[in-house]
PDB file of N, CA and C in Angstrom:
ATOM      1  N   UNK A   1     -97.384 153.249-104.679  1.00  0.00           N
ATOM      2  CA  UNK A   1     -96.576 154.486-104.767  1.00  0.00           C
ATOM      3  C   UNK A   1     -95.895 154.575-106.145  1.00  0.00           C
ATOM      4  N   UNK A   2     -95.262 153.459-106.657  1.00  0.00           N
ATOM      5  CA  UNK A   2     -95.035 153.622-107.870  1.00  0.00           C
ATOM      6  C   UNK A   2     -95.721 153.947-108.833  1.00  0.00           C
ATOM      7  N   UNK A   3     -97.064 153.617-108.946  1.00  0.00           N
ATOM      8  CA  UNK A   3     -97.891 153.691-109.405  1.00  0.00           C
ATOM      9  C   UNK A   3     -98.470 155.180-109.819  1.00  0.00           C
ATOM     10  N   UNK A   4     -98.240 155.879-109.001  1.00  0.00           N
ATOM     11  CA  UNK A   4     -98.191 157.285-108.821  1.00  0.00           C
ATOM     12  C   UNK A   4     -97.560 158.194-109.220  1.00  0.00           C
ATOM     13  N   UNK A   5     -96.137 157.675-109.330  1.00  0.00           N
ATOM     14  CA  UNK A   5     -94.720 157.961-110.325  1.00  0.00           C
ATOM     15  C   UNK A   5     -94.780 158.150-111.840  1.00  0.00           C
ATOM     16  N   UNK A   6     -95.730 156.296-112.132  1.00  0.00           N
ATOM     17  CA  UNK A   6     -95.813 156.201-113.677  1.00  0.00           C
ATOM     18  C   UNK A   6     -96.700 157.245-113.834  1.00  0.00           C
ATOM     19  N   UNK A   7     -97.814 157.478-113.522  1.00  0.00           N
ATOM     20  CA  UNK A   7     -98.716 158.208-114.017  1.00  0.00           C
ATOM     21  C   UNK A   7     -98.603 159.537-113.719  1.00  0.00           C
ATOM     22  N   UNK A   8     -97.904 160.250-112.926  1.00  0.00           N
ATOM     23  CA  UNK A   8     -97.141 161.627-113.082  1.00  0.00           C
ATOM     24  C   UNK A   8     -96.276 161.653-114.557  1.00  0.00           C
ATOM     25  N   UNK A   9     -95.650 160.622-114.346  1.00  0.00           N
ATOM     26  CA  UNK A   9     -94.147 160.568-115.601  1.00  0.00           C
ATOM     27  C   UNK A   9     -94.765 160.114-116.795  1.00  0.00           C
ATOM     28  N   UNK A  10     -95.812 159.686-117.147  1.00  0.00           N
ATOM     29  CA  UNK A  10     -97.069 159.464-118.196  1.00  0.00           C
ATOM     30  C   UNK A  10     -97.365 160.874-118.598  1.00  0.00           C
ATOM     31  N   UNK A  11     -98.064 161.865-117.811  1.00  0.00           N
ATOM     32  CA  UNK A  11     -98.822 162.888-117.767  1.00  0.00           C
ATOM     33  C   UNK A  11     -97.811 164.396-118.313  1.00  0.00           C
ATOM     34  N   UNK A  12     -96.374 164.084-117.813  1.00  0.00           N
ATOM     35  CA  UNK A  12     -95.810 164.772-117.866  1.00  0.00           C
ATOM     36  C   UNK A  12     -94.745 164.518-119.263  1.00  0.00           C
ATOM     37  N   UNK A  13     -94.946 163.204-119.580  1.00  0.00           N
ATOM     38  CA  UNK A  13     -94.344 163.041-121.273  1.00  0.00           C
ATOM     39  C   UNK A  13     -95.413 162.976-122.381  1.00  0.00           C
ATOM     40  N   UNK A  14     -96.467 163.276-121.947  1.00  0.00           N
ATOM     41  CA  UNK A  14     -97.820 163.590-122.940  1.00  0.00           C
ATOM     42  C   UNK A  14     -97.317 165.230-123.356  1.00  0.00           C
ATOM     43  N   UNK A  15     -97.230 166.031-122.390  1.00  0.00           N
ATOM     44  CA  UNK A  15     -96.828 167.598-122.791  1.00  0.00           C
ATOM     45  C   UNK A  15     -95.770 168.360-123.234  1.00  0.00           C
ATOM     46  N   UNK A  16     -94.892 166.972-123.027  1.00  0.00           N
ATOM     47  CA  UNK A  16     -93.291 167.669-122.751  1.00  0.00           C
ATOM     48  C   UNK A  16     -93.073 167.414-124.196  1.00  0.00           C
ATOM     49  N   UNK A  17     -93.239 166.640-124.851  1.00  0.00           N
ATOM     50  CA  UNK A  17     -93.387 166.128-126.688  1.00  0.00           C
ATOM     51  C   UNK A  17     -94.322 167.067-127.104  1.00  0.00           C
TER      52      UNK A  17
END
């Protein structure tokens, strides 16, 4: 489940920069 977190919160600081 965490796992799932990082890679939302990965995906979502690729675009947000």
């Amino acid at each position: 489940m965490d796992l799932v977190l990082k890679l939302l919160l990965k995906k979502l600081n690729k675009p947000l920069r």
